[in-house]
Protein backbone atom coordinates (compact mmCIF):
# COMPACT_ATOMS: atom_id res chain seq x y z
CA UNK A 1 94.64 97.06 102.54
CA UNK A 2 93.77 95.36 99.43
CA UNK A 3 95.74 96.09 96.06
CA UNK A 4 94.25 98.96 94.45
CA UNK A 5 92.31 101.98 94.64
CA UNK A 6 89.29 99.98 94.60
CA UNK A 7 89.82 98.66 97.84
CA UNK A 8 91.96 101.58 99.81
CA UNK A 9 89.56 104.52 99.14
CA UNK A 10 86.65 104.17 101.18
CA UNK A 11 83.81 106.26 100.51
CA UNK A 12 82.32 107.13 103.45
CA UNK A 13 80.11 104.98 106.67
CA UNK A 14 77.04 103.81 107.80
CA UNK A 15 78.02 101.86 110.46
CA UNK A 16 78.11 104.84 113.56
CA UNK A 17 80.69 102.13 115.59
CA UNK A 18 82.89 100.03 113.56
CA UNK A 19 84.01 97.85 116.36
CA UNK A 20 80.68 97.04 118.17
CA UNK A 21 77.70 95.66 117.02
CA UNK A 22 74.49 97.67 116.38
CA UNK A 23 72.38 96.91 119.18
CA UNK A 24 68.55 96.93 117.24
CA UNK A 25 68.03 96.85 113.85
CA UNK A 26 70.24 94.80 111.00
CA UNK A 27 74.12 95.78 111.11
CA UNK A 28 74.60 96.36 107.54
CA UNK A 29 78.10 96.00 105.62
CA UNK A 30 79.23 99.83 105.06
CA UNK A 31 79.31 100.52 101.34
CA UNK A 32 83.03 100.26 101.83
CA UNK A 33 83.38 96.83 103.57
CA UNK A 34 80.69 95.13 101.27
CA UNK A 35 83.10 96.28 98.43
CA UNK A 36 85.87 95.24 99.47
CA UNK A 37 84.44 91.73 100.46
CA UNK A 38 83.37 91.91 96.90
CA UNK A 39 86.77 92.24 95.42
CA UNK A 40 87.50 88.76 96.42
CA UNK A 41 88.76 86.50 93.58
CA UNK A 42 90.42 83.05 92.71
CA UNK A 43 93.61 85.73 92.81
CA UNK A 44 92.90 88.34 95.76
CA UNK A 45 92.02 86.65 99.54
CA UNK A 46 90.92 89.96 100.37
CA UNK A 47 92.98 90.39 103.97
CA UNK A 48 95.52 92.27 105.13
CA UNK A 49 98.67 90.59 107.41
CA UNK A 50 100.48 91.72 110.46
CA UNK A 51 103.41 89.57 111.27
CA UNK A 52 104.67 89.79 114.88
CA UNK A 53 108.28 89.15 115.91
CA UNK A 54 109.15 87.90 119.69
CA UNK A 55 111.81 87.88 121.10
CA UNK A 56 113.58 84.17 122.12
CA UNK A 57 112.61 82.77 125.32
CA UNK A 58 113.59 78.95 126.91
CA UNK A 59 109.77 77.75 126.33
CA UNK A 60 107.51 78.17 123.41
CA UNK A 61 104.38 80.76 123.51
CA UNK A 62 101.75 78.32 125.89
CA UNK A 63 98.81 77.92 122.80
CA UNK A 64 96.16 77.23 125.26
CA UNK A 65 96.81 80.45 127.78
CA UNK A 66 97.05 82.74 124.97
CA UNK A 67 93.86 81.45 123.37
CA UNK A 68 92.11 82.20 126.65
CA UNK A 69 93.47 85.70 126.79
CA UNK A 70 92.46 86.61 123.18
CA UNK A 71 88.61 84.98 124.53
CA UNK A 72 88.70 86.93 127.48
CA UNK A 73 90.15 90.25 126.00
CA UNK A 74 87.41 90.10 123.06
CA UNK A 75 84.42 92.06 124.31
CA UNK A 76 80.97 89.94 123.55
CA UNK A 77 80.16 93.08 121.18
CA UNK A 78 82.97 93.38 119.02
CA UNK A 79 83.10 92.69 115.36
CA UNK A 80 85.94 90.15 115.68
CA UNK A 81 82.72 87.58 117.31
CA UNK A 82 80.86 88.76 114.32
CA UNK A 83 80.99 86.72 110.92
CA UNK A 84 79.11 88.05 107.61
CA UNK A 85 76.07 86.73 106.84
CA UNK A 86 75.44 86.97 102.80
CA UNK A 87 72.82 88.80 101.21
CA UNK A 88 71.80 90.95 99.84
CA UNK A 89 72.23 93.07 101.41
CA UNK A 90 74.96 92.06 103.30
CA UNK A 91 75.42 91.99 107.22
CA UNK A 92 77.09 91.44 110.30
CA UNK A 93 75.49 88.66 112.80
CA UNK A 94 76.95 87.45 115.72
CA UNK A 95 78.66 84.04 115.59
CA UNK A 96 77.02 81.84 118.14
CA UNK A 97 79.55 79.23 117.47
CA UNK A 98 82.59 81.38 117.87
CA UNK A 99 85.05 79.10 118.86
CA UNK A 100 88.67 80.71 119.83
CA UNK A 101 90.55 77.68 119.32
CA UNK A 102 89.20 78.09 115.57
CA UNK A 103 91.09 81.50 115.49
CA UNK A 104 94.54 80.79 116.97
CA UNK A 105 96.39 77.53 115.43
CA UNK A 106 100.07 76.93 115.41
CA UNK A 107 101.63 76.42 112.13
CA UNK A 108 103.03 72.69 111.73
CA UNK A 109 106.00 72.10 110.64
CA UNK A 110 107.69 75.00 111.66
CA UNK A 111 109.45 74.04 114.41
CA UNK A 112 113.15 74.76 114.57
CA UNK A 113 113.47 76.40 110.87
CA UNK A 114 115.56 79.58 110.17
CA UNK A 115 114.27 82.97 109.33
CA UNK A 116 113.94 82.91 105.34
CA UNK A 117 112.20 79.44 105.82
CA UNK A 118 109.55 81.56 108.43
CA UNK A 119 108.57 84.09 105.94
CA UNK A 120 107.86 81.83 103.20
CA UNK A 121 105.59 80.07 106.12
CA UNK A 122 103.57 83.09 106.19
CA UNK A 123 103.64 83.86 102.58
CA UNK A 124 101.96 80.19 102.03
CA UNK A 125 99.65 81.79 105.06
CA UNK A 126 99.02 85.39 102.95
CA UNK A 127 97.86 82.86 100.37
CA UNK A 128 95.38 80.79 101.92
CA UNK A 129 91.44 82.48 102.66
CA UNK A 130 90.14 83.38 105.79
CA UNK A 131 86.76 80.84 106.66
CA UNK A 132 83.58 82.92 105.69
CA UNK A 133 81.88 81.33 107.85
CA UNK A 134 83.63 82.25 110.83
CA UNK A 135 84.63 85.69 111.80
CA UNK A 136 87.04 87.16 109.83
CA UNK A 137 90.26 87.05 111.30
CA UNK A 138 92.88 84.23 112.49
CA UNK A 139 96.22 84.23 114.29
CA UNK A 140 98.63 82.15 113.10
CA UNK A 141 101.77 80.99 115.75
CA UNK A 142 105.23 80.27 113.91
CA UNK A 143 107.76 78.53 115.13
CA UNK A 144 109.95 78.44 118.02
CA UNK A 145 112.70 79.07 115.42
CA UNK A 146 116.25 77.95 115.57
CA UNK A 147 116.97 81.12 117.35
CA UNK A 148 114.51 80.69 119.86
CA UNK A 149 111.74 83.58 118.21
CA UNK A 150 109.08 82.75 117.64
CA UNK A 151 106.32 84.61 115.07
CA UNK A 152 102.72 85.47 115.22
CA UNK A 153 100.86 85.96 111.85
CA UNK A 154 97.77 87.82 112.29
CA UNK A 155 95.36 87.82 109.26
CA UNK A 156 92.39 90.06 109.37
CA UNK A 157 90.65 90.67 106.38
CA UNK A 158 89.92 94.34 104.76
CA UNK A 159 86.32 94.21 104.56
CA UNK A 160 86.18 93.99 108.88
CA UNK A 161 89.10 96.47 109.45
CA UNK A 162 91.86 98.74 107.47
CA UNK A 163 95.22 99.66 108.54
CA UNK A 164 94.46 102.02 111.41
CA UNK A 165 91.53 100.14 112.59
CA UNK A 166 93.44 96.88 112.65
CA UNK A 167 96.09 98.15 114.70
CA UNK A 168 93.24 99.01 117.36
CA UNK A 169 91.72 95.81 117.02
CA UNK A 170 95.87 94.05 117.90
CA UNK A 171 95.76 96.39 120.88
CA UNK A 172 92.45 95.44 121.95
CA UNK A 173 93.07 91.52 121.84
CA UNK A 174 96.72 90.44 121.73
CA UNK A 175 99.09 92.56 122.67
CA UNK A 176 100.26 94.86 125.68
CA UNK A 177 101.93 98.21 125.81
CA UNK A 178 104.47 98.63 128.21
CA UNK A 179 105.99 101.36 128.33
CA UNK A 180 104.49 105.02 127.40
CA UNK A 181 103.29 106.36 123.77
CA UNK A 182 105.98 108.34 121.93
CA UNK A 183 104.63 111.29 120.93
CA UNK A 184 103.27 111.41 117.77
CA UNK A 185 102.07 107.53 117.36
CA UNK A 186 98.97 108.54 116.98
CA UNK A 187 96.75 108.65 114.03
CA UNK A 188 96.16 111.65 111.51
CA UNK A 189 93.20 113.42 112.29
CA UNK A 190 90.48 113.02 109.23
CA UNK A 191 88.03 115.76 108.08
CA UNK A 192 85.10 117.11 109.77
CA UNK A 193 81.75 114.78 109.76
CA UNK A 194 79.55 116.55 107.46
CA UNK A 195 76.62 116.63 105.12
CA UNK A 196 78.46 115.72 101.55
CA UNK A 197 77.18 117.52 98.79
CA UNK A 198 75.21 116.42 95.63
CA UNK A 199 77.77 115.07 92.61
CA UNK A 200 77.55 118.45 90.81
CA UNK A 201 78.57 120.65 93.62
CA UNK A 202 81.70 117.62 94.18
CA UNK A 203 82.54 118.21 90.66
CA UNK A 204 82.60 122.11 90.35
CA UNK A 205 84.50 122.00 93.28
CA UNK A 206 87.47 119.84 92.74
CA UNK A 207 89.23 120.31 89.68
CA UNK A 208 92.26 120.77 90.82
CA UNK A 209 92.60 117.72 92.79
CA UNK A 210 91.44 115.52 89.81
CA UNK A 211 93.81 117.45 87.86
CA UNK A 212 96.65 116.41 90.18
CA UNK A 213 95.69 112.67 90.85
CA UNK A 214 94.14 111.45 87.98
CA UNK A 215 94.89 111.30 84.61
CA UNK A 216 98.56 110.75 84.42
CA UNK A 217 99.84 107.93 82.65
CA UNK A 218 102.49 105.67 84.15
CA UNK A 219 104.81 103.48 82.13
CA UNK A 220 104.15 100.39 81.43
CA UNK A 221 106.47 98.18 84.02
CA UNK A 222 107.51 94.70 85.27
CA UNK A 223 104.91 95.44 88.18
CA UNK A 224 102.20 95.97 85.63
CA UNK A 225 101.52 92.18 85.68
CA UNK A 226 98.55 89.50 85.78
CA UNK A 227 98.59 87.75 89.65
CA UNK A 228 97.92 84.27 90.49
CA UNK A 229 96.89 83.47 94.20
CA UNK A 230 100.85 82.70 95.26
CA UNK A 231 102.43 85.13 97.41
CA UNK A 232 106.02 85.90 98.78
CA UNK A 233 107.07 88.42 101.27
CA UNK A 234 110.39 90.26 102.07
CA UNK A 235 110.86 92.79 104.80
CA UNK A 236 113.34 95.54 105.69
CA UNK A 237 113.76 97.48 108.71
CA UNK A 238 114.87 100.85 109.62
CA UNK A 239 114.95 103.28 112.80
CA UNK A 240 112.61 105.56 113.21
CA UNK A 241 114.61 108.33 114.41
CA UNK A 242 117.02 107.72 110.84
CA UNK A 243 114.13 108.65 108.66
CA UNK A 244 112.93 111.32 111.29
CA UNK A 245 116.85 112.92 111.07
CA UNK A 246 116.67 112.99 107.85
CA UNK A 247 113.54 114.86 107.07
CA UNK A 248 114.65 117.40 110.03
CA UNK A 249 118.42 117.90 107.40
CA UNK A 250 116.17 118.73 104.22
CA UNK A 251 114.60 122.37 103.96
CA UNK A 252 111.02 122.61 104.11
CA UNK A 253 108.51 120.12 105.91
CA UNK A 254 109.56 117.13 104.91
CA UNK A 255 107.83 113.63 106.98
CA UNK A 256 109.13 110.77 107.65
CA UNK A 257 106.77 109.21 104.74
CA UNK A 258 108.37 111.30 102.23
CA UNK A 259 111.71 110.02 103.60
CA UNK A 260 109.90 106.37 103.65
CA UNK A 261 108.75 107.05 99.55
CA UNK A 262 112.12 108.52 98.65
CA UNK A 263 113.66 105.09 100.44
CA UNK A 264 111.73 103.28 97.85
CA UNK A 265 112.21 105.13 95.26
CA UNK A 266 116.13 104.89 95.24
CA UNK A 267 115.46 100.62 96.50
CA UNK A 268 113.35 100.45 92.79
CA UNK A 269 116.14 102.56 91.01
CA UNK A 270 118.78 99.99 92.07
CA UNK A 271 116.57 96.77 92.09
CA UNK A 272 115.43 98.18 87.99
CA UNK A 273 119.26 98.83 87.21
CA UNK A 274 121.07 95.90 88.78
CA UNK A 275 118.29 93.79 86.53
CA UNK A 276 118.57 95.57 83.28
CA UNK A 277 115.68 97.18 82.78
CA UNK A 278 114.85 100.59 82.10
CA UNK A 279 114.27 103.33 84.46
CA UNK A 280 110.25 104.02 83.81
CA UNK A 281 107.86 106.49 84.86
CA UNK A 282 106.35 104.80 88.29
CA UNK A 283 103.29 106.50 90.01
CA UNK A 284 102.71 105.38 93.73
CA UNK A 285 99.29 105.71 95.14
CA UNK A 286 99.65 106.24 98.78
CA UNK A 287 96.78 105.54 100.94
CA UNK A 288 95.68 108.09 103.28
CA UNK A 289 93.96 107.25 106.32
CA UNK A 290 90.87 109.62 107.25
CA UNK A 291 90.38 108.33 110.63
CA UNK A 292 89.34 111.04 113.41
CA UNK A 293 91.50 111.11 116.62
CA UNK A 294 88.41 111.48 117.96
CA UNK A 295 87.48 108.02 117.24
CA UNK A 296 87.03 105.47 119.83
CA UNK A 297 89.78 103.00 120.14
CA UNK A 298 87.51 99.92 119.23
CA UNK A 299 86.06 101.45 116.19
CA UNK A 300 87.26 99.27 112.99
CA UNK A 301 85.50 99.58 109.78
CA UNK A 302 87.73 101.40 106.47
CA UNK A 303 88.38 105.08 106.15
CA UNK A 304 90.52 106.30 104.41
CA UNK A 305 91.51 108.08 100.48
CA UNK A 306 94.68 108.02 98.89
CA UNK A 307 96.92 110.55 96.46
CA UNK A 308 98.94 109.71 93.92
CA UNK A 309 103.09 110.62 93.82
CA UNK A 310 105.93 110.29 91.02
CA UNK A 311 108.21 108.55 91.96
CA UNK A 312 111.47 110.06 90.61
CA UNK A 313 113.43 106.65 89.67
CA UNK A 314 115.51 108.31 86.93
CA UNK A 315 117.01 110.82 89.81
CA UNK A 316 120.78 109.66 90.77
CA UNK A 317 120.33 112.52 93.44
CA UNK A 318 119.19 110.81 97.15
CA UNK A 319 118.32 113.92 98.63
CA UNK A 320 116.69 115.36 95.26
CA UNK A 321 114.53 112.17 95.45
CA UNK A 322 113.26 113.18 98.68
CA UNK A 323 112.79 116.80 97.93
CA UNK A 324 111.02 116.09 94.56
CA UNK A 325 108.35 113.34 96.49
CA UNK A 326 107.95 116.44 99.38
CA UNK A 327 107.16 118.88 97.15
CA UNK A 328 104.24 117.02 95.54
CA UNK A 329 102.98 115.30 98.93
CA UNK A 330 103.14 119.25 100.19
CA UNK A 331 100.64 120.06 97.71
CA UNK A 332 98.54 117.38 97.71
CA UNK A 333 97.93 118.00 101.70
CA UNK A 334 97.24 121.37 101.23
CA UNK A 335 94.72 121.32 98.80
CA UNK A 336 93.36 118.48 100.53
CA UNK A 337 93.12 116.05 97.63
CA UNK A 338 92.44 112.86 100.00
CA UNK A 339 89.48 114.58 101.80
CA UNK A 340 88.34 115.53 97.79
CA UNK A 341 88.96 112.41 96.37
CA UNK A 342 86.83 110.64 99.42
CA UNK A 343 84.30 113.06 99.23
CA UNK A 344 84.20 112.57 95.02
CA UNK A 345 83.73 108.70 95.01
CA UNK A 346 81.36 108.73 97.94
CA UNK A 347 78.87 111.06 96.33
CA UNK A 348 80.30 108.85 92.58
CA UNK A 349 78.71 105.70 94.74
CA UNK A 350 74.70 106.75 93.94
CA UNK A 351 75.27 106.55 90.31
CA UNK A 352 76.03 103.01 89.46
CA UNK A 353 77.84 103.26 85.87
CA UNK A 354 79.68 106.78 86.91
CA UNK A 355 80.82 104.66 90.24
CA UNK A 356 82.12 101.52 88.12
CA UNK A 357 83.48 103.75 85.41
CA UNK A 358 85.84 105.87 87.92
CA UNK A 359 87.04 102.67 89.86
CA UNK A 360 88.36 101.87 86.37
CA UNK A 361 89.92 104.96 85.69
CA UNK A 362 91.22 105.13 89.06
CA UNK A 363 92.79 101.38 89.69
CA UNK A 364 93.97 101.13 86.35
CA UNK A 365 97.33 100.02 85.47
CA UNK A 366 98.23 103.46 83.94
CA UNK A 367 97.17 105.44 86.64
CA UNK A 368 99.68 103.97 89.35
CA UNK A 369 102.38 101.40 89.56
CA UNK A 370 102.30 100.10 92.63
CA UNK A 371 100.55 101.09 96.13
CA UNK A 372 102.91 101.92 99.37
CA UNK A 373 101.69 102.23 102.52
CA UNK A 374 102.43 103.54 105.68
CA UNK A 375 100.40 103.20 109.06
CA UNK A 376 101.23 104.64 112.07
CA UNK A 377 101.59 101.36 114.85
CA UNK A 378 102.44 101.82 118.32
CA UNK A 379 104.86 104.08 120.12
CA UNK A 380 105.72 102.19 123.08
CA UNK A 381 107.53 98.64 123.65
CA UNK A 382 104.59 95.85 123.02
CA UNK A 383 104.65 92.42 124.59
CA UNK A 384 102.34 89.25 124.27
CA UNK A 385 101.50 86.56 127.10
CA UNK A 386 105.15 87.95 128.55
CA UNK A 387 107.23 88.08 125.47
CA UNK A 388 108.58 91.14 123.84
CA UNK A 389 107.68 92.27 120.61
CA UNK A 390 111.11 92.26 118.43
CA UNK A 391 109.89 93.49 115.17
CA UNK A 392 106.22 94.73 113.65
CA UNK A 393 105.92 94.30 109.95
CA UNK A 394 102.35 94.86 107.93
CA UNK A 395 101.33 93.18 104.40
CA UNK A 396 98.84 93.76 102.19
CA UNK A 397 97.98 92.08 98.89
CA UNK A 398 99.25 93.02 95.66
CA UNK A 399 96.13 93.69 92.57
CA UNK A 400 96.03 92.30 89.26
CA UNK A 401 98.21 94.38 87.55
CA UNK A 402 99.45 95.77 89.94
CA UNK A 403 101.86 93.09 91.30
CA UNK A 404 103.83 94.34 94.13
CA UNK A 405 102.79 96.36 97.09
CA UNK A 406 104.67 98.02 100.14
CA UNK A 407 103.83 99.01 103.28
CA UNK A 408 105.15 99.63 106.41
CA UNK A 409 104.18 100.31 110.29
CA UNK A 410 106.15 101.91 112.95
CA UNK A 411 106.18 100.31 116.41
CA UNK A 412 108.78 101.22 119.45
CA UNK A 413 111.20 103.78 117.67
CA UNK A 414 111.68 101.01 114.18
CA UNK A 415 109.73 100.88 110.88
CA UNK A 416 108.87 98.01 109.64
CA UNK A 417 108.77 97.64 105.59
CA UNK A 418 106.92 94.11 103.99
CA UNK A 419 106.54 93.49 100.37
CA UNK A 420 104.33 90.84 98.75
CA UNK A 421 103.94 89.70 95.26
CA UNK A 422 102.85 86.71 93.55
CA UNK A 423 106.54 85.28 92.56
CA UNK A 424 104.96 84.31 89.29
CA UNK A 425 104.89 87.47 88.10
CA UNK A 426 107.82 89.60 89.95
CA UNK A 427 110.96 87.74 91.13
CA UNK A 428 113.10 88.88 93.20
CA UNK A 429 111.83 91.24 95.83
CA UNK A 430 114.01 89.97 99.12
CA UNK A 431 117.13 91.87 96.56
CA UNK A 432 114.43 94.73 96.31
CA UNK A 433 113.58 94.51 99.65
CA UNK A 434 117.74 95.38 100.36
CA UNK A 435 118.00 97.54 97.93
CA UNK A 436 115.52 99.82 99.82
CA UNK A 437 116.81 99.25 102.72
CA UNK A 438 120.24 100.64 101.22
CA UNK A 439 118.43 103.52 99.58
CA UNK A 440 117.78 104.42 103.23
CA UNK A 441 121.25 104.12 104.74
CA UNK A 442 122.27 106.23 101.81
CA UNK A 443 120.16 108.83 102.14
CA UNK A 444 121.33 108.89 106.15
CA UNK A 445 124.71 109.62 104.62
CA UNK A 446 124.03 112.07 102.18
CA UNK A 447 122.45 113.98 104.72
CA UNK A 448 124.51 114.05 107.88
């Protein structure tokens, strides 16, 4: 996802299959995508990053058989043979030059390096922008590294696909499952499709979801910074069944993302203390994906709302952390605030000044600190042209002002956790990124 609330709330789709192309008439941008291609800037790129671990092997990935496979795999409808013709209005036209090879490069230099040198490889590949005249996506191969891994950075950007509809489009192209879905790996169901109401009827309706989301101001924070187009990326790691184990110790329902938001929140607490600064008031926006299960699996396209949580930094408490983020995430889900919110800005979307006025209200610097994600990946061992599939991480840009952003994917029983900032304006997020992954362990201990 992009970096603030501007680009993870959609607001609703007129495209009826995300992942194919319409097969008469033009094949419009959604409101969504063309806003989110819009956000572009000489600081935001606009895509979202998925870097793939392998495991070592004797012989480097074979470039030329796995370029083939991601031709053959990509059906001659999809969106990722599709590039965006300009406007206005914007649209989606077949690329009669596609050209795999354009697609899937391997990174020079990066033969034999370690680890920390790897990530800043794709950090300087986060950086760089996606060819608009192409379609927009591109695999990146890193590596083989000293150890014999070797990584796979997969850029797709946010106006073609969000975090749920990415994830379909990896399955579809690169990657294999092999063994079966664990339960539960599958997607959040979203609300009903139905006929939205007129503004008025949104308004009178909601209160009490605008009440709980909007409105609160955050302190003002090292994250609350201007962003260049640099980026850096740390990632931490932790088992899925930990963060499961510990939601089942705590009383009432509490998920593995409040155990994921509670992580952070204790990582921040440390990373703030051990640098001197003060313990603010931080506000996470969460994205919330809106996707139906009922979806097919090719369908990209953005959908999906968000809520807002306090993050309780000033509690020394691990397990208080946790409880505090539950109760509010409790709430939001039961008064359905994401489904609201959606529902608000799409019908907000007619009226051109009340539309730009609540994106500013809404993005804003004292309305959130910083955006964490947390998409569901696969449940089953993944492999590529033979390889197995070590580690999954996701990255998505930080915003202007809002200068570091989290998010993390599950795949085959781990959770991966990437952060990315523009080291200009934060320093120091590969301590943050341990810190969190501390936080974690700790709260493992407090609650066996």
């Amino acid at each position: 996802m992009s970096s603030n609330r501007s680009a993870t709330c959609a607001r609703g789709s007129t495209r009826p299959r995300y992942g194919r192309r319409v097969a008469d008439g033009p094949d419009l941008l959604s409101v969504d995508d063309a806003r989110i291609l819009g956000l572009e800037s000489a600081a935001i790129a606009g895509h979202t990053l998925k870097l793939i671990v392998l495991d070592p092997a004797a012989e480097p990935l074979d470039l030329a058989s796995l370029r083939a496979a991601v031709d053959r795999r990509l059906p001659p409808q999809s969106r990722g043979r599709d590039r965006v013709e300009l406007g206005p209005p914007a649209r989606w036209v077949a690329d009669d030059a596609f050209d795999v090879t354009a697609h899937l490069r391997r990174a020079e230099g990066t033969q034999g390096i370690d680890e920390r040198a790897a990530w800043a490889a794709a950090a300087a590949l986060m950086s760089q922008r996606l060819d608009h005249e192409r379609p927009l996506w591109r695999f990146d191969l890193i590596g083989p590294l000293a150890d014999g891994r070797e990584a796979i950075v997969c850029r797709i950007h946010h106006a073609m696909a969000d975090g749920i509809s990415a994830v379909r489009f990896l399955r579809e192209v690169l990657w294999d499952e092999v063994d079966e879905p664990m339960k539960g790996s599958r997607a959040a169901p979203g609300p009903a499709a139905q006929e939205r109401p007129r503004l008025v009827a949104e308004l009178a309706r909601m209160p009490g979801a605008l009440a709980r989301e909007l409105g609160h101001r955050a302190s003002d924070t090292v994250l609350d910074r201007r962003i260049g187009s640099a980026r850096e990326l740390a990632f931490a790691a932790a088992p899925l069944d930990q963060l499961k184990a510990i939601g089942a110790a705590l009383p009432g329902h509490v998920t593995v993302n409040d155990v994921l938001l509670g992580g952070v929140a204790g990582g921040l607490r440390h990373w703030l203390e051990h640098a001197g600064e003060r313990l603010p008031r931080l506000r996470a926006q969460v994205p919330v994906s809106l996707h139906h299960r009922s979806e097919a699996a090719d369908e990209l396209g953005n959908r999906d709302s968000f809520i807002n949580v306090e993050l309780p930094i000033a509690e020394a408490d691990p397990v208080e952390r946790v409880l505090a983020i539950s109760s509010q995430t409790s709430a939001r889900k039961q008064h359905r605030d994401a489904e609201e919110l959606y529902d608000l800005f799409h019908a907000l979307a007619r009226y051109k000044h009340l539309d730009r006025a609540a994106e500013r209200l809404a993005g804003g610097p004292r309305e959130f600190s910083l955006s964490i994600s947390n998409v569901p990946g696969p449940g089953c061992g993944l492999a590529i042209a033979g390889r197995g599939v070590r580690s999954l991480y996701s990255v998505a840009e930080p915003a202007d002002r809002h200068a570091l952003r989290i998010s993390a994917i599950s795949c085959s029983g781990e959770v991966g956790i990437g952060l990315c900032t523009d080291p200009e304006a934060v320093a120091g997020i590969d301590a943050l990124a341990l810190a969190i992954g501390d936080s974690l362990g700790e709260l493992g201990e407090a609650t066996r």
